[in-house]
Protein backbone atom coordinates (compact mmCIF):
# COMPACT_ATOMS: atom_id res chain seq x y z
CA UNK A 1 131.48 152.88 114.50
CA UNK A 2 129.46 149.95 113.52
CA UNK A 3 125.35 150.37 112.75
CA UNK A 4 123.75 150.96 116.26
CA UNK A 5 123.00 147.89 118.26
CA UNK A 6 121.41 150.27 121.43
CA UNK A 7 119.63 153.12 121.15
CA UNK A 8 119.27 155.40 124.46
CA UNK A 9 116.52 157.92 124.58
CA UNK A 10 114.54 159.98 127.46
CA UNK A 11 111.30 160.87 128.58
CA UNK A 12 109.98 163.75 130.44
CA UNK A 13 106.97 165.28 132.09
CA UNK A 14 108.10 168.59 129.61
CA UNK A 15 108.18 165.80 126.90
CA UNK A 16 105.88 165.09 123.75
CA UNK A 17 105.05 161.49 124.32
CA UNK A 18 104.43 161.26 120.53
CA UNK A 19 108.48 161.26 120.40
CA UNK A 20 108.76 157.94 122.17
CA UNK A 21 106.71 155.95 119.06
CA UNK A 22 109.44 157.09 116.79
CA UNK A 23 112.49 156.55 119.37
CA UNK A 24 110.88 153.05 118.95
CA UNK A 25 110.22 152.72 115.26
CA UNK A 26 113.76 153.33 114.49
CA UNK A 27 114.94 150.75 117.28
CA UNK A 28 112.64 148.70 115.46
CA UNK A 29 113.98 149.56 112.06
CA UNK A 30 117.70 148.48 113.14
CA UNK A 31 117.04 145.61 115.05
CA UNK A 32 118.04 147.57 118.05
CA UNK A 33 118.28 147.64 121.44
CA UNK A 34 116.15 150.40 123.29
CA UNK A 35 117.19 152.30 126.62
CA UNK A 36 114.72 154.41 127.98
CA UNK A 37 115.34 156.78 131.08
CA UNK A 38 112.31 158.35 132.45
CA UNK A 39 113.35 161.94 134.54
CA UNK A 40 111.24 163.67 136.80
CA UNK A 41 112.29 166.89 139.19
CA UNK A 42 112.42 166.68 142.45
CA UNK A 43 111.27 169.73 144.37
CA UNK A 44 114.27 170.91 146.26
CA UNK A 45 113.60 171.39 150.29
CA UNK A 46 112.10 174.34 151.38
CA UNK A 47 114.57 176.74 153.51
CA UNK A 48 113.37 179.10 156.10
CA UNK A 49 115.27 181.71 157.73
CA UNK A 50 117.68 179.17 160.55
CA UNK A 51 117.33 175.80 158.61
CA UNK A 52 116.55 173.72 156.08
CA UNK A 53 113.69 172.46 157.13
CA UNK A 54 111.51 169.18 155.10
CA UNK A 55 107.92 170.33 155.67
CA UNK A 56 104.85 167.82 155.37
CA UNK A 57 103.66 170.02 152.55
CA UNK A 58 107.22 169.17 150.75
CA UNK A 59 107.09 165.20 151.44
CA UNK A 60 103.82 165.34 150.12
CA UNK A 61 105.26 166.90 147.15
CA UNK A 62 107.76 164.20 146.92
CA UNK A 63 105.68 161.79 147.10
CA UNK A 64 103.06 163.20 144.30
CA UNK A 65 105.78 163.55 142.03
CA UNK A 66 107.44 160.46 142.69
CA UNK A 67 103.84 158.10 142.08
CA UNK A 68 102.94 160.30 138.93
CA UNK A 69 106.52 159.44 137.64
CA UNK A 70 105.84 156.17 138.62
CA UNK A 71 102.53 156.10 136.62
CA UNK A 72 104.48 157.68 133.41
CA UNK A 73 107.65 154.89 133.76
CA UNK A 74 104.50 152.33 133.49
CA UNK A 75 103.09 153.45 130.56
CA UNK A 76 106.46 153.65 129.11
CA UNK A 77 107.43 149.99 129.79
CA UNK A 78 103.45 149.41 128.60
CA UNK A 79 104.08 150.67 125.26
CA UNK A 80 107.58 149.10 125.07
CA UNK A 81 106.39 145.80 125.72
CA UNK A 82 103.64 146.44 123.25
CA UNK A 83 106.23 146.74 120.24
CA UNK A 84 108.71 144.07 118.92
CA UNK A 85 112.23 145.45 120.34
CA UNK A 86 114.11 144.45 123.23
CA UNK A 87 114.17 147.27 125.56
CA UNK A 88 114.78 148.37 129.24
CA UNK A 89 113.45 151.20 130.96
CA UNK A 90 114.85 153.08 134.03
CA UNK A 91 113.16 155.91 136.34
CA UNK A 92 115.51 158.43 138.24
CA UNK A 93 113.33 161.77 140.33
CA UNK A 94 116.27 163.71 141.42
CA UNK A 95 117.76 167.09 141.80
CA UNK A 96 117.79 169.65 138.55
CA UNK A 97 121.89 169.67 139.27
CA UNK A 98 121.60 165.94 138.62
CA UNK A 99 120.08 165.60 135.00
CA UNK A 100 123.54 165.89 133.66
CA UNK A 101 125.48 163.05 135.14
CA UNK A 102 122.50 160.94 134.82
CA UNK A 103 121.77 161.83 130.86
CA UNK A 104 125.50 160.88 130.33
CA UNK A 105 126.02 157.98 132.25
CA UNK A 106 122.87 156.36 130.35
CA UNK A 107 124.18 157.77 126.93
CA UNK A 108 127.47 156.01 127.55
CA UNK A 109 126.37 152.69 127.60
CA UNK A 110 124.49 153.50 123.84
CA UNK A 111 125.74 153.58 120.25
CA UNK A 112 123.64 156.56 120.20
CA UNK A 113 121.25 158.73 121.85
CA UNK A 114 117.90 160.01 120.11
CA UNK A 115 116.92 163.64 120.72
CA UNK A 116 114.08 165.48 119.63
CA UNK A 117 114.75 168.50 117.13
CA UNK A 118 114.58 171.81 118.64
CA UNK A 119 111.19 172.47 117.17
CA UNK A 120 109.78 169.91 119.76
CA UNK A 121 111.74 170.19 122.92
CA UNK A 122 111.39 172.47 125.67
CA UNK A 123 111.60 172.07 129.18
CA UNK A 124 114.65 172.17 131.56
CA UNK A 125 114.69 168.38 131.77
CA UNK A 126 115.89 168.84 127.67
CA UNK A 127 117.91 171.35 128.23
CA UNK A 128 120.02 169.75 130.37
CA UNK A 129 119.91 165.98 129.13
CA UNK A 130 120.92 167.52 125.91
CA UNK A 131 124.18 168.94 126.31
CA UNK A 132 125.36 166.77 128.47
CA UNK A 133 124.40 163.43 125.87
CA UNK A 134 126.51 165.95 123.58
CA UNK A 135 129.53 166.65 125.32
CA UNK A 136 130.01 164.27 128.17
CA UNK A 137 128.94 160.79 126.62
CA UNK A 138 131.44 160.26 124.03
CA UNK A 139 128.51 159.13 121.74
CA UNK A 140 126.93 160.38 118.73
CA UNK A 141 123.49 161.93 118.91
CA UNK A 142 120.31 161.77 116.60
CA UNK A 143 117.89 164.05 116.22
CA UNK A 144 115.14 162.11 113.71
CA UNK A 145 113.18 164.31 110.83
CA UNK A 146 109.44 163.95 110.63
CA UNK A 147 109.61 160.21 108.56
CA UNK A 148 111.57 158.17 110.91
CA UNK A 149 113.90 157.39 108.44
CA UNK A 150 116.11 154.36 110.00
CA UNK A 151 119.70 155.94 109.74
CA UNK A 152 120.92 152.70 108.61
CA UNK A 153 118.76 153.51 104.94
CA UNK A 154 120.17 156.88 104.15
CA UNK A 155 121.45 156.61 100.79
CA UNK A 156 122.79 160.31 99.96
CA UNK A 157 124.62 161.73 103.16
CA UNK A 158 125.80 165.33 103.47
CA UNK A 159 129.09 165.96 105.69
CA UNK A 160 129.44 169.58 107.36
CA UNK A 161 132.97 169.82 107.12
CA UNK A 162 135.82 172.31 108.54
CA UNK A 163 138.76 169.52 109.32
CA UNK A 164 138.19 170.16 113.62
CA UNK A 165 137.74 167.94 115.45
CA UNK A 166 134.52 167.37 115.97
CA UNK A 167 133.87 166.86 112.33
CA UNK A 168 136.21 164.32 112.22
CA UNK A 169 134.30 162.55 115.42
CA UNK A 170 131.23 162.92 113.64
CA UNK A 171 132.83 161.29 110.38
CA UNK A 172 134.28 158.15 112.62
CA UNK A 173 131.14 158.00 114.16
CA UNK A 174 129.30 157.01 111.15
CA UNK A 175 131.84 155.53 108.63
CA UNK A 176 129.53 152.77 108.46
CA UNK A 177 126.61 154.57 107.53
CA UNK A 178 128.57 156.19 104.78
CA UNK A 179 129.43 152.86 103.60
CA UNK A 180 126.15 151.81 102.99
CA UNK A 181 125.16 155.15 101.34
CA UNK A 182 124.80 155.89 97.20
CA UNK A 183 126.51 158.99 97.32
CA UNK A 184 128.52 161.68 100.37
CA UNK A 185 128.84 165.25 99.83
CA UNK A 186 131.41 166.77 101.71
CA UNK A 187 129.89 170.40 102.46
CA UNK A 188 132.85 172.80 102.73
CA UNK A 189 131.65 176.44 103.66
CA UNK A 190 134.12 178.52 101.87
CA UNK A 191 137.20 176.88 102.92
CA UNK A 192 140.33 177.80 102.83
CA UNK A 193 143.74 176.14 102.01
CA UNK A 194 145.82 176.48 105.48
CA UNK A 195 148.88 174.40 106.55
CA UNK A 196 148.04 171.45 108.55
CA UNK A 197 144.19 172.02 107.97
CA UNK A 198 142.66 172.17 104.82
CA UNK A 199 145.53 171.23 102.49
CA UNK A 200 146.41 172.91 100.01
CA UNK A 201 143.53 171.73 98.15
CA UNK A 202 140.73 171.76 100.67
CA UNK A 203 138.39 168.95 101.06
CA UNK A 204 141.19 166.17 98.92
CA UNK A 205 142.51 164.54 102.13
CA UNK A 206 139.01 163.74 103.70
CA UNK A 207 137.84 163.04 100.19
CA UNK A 208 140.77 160.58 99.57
CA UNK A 209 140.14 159.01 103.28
CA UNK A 210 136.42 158.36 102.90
CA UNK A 211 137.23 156.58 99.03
CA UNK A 212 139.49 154.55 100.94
CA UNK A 213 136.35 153.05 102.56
CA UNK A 214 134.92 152.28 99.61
CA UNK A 215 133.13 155.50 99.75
CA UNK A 216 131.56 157.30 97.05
CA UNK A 217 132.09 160.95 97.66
CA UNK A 218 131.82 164.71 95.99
CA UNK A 219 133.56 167.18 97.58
CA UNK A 220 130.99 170.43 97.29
CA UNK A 221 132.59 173.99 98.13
CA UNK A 222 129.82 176.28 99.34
CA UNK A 223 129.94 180.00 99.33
CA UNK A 224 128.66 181.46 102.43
CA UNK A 225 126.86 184.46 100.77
CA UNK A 226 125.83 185.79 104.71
CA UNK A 227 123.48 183.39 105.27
CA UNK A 228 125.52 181.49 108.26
CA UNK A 229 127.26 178.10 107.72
CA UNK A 230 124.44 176.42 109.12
CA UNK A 231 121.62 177.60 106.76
CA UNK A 232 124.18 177.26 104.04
CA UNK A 233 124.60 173.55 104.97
CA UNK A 234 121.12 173.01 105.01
CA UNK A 235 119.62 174.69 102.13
CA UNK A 236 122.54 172.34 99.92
CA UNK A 237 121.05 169.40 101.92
CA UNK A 238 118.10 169.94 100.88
CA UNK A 239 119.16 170.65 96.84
CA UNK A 240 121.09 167.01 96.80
CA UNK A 241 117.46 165.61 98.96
CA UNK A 242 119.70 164.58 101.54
CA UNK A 243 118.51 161.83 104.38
CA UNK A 244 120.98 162.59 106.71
CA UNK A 245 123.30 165.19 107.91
CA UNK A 246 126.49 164.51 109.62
CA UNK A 247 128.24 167.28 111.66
CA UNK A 248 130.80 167.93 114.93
CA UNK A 249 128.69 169.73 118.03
CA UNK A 250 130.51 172.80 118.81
CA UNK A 251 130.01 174.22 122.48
CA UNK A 252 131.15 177.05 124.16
CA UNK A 253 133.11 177.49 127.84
CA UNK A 254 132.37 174.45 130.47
CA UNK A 255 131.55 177.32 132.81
CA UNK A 256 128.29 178.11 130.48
CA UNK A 257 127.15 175.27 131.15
CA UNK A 258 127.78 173.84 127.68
CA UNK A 259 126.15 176.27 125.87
CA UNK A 260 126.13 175.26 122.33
CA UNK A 261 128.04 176.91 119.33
CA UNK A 262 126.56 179.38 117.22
CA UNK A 263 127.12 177.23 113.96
CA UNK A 264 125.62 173.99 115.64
CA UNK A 265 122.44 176.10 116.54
CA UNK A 266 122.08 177.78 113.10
CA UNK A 267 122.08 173.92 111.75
CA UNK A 268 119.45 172.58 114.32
CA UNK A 269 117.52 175.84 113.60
CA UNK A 270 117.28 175.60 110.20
CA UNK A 271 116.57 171.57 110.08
CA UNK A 272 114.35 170.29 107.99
CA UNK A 273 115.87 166.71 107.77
CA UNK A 274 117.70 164.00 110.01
CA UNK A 275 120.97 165.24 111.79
CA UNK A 276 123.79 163.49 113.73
CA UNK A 277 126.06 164.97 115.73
CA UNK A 278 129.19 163.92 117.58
CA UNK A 279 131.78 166.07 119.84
């Protein structure tokens, strides 16, 4: 994937409006293209005993929520307009069922989505918006360390790698990024050598595909000493001072809602630096 040209982040009533200035600063930093979708909840109609039935009480919800959404998409556009990016900004108040299908349709039409670690985030809104930018919009996603560090600047790059498939999205999804970089570690949590997976020597045939590139790569076998692959991952991203992380998202059953992996959480968790992820 070339360096991002659009940039698709989202703003919430649950959401630290501090995010937005560095959602912006790295559009700035790439000379990129800023989508902004601004998500409110829309009370659901009240049900009595026979009927559905949309109380004045309820439209004047509606209609609260709708103006102070209004009010927020404002002050978004406000700021936008204040900074030197192009950018476009889009409001949807809608059922919770919705956030989905709205979070992935907008991530979609990015190069990639900026999300705010888990440190930050709360709120449904999140919750939602998140899994779905993961697993239904065919786009890598950002999550930005304190900094702002423009992706496009990273110079040493660490790779979670286990030859799935998601690892190998999240390595397509930012060849160019490793291209640009001084050095890639390949981070290899006790890997094994299995037919038509790791090779006999594990880590040589993603090694020998990223020098290809004109990459400059290590391959670094990590043992796991019951610490979790994510912490493991981490703690050596932190001993090569790593700018960026690149791993697959794992999730679980589409009937849980997209609950994410236990290795993808134990590397958000234990975050201390810029991480991209692809599915």
């Amino acid at each position: 994937m070339p360096l991002p040209k659009t940039f698709f982040t989202l703003i919430a009533d649950e959401h630290d409006p501090s995010f937005l200035d560095e959602a912006i600063d790295l559009a700035v930093k790439h000379g990129a293209h800023l989508s902004v979708a601004v998500i409110g909840i829309a009370p659901p109609p009240p049900v009595d005993i026979y009927n559905a039935v949309p109380l004045d009480w309820w439209t004047k919800e509606r209609e609260e929520g709708m103006a102070l959404l209004r009010e927020k998409s404002e002050a978004v556009r406000e700021k936008l307009a204040a900074g030197e990016l192009s950018s476009d900004v889009a409001l949807h108040y809608l059922d919770e069922a919705m956030i989905a299908t709205v979070a992935a349709n907008h991530g979609r039409y990015c190069d990639m989505s900026i999300a705010m670690m888990p440190a930050l985030r709360k709120g449904l809104v999140w919750s939602r918006a998140q899994t779905a930018l993961l697993f239904e919009s065919a786009r890598p996603v950002l999550y930005p360390a304190e900094g702002r560090l423009a992706v496009a600047d990273a110079e040493r790059i660490v790779i979670a790698w286990n030859s799935s498939r998601e690892a190998a999205r999240a390595v397509f999804s930012s060849i160019d990024l490793l291209k640009r970089a001084s050095m890639v570690h390949v981070a290899m949590v006790e890997p094994e050598a299995r037919e038509n997976r790791q090779g006999e020597e594990p880590g040589s045939e993603i090694g020998a595909y990223l020098a290809r590139h004109g990459i400059r790569v290590t391959i670094d076998r990590l043992p796991d000493e019951g610490r979790g692959v994510g912490a493991v991952i981490m703690r050596h991203a932190g001993d090569v001072d790593a700018d960026l992380v690149v791993a697959g998202a794992y999730g679980h059953s589409r009937l849980r809602e997209f609950l994410l992996g236990g290795t993808t959480v134990d590397l958000m968790d234990k975050a201390d630096r810029t991480i991209l992820l692809a599915h």
